[in-house]
Protein backbone atom coordinates (compact mmCIF):
# COMPACT_ATOMS: atom_id res chain seq x y z
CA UNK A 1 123.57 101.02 103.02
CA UNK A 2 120.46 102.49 101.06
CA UNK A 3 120.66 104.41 98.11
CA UNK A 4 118.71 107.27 100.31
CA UNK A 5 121.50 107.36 103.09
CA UNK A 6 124.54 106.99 100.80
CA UNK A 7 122.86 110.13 98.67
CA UNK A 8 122.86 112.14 102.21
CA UNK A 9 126.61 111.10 102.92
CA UNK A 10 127.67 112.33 99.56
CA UNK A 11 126.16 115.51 99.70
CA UNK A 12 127.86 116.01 102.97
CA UNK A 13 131.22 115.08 102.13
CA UNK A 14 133.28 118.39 100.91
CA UNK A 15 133.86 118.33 97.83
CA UNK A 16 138.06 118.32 97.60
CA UNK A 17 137.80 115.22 99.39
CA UNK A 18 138.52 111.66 97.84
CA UNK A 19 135.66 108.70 98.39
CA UNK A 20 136.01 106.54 100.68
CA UNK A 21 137.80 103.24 99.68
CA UNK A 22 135.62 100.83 97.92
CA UNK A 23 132.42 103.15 97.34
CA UNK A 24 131.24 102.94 94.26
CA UNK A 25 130.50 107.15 92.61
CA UNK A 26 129.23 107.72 89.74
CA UNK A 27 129.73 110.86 87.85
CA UNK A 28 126.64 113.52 87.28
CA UNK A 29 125.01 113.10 84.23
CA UNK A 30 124.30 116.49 82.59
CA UNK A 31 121.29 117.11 80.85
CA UNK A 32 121.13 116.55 77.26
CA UNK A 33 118.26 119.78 76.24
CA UNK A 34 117.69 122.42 78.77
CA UNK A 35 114.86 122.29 81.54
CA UNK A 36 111.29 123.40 80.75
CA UNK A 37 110.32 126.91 82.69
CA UNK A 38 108.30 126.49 85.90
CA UNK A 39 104.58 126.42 84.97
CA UNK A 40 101.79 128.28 86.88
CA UNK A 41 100.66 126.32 89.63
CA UNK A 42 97.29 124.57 89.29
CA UNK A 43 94.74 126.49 91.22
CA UNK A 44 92.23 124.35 93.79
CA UNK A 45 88.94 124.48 94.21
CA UNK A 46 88.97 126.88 97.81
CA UNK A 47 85.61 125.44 98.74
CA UNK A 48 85.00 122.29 97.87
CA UNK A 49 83.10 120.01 100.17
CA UNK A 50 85.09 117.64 102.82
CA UNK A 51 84.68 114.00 101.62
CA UNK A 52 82.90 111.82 105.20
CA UNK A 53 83.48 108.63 104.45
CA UNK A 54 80.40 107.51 106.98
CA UNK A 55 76.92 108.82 107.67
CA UNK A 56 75.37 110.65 111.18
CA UNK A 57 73.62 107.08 112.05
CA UNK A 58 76.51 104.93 111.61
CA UNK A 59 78.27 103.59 114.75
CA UNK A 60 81.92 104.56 114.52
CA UNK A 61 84.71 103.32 117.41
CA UNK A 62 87.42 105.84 117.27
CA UNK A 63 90.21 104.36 119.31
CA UNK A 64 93.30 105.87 120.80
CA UNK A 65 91.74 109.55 120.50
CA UNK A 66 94.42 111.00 122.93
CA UNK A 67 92.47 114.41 123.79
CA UNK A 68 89.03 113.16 122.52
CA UNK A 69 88.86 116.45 119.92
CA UNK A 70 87.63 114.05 116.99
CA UNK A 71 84.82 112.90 118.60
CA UNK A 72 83.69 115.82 120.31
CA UNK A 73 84.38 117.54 116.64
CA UNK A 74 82.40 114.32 115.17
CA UNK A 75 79.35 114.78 117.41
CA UNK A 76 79.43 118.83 117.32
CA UNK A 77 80.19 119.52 113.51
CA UNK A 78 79.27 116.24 111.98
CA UNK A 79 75.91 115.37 114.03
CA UNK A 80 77.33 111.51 114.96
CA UNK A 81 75.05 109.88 117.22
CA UNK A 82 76.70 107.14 118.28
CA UNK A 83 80.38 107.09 119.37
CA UNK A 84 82.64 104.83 121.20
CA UNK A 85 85.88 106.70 121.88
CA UNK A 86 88.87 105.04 123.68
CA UNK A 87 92.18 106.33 124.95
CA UNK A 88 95.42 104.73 126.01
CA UNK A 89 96.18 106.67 129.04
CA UNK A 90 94.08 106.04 132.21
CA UNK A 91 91.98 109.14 133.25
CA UNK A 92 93.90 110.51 135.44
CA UNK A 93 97.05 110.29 133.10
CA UNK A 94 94.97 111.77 130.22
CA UNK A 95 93.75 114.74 132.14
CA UNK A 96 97.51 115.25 132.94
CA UNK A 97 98.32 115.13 129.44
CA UNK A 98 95.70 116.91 128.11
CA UNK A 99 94.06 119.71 130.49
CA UNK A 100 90.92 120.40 127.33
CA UNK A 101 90.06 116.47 127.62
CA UNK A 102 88.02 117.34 130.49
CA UNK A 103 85.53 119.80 128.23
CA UNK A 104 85.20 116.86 125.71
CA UNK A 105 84.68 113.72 127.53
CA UNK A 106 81.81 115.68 129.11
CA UNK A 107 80.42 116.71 126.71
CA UNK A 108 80.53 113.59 124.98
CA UNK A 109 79.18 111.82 127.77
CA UNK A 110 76.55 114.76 128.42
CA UNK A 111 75.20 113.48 124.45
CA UNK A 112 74.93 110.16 125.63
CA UNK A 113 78.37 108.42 124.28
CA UNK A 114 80.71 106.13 125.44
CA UNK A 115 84.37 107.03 126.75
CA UNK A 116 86.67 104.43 127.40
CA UNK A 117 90.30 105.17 129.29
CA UNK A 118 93.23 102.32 129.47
């Protein structure tokens, strides 16, 4: 049994009750100088600039895109011009899934990029 699991077990075991037979408990160590006071939490920078780890002109293959939102968000907000985006699910099962597929796939395909299904 891991370390993580046995943890969760002994938290949930009441406390008047004896351990099991063979498992090994150890006893709480108690700290030795008392805990620090909790700091100020370190402010972010609010607007800095999302890292793109590719350019427009590079091809990119997205695959298994599910709704096709990435690459509709890749050619709207990012200015991609050439996509390949695939998905599991056959059309027809997509559209089922995922009624707002409809609006990207053509609009992708309206811009010229590929859309694969199955």
């Amino acid at each position: 049994m891991g370390k993580s699991k046995r943890r969760k077990l002994e938290e949930k075991r009441p406390k008047h009750s004896k351990p099991a037979y063979g498992s090994k408990l150890k006893k709480p160590v108690k700290p030795t100088r008392p805990s620090k006071p909790a700091s100020k939490p370190q402010q972010t920078k609010a607007c800095a600039a999302p890292t793109i780890p590719f350019d427009p002109s590079d091809r990119i293959l997205l695959v298994g895109e599910g709704d096709f939102s990435f690459a509709y968000s890749l050619l709207t907000h990012h200015a991609c011009t050439s996509l390949l985006a695939t998905a599991f699910d056959s059309e027809a099962a997509l559209l089922q899934k995922y009624p707002q597929a409809r609006a990207h796939v053509d609009h992708l395909l309206a811009d010229g990029q590929t859309v694969l299904y199955g």
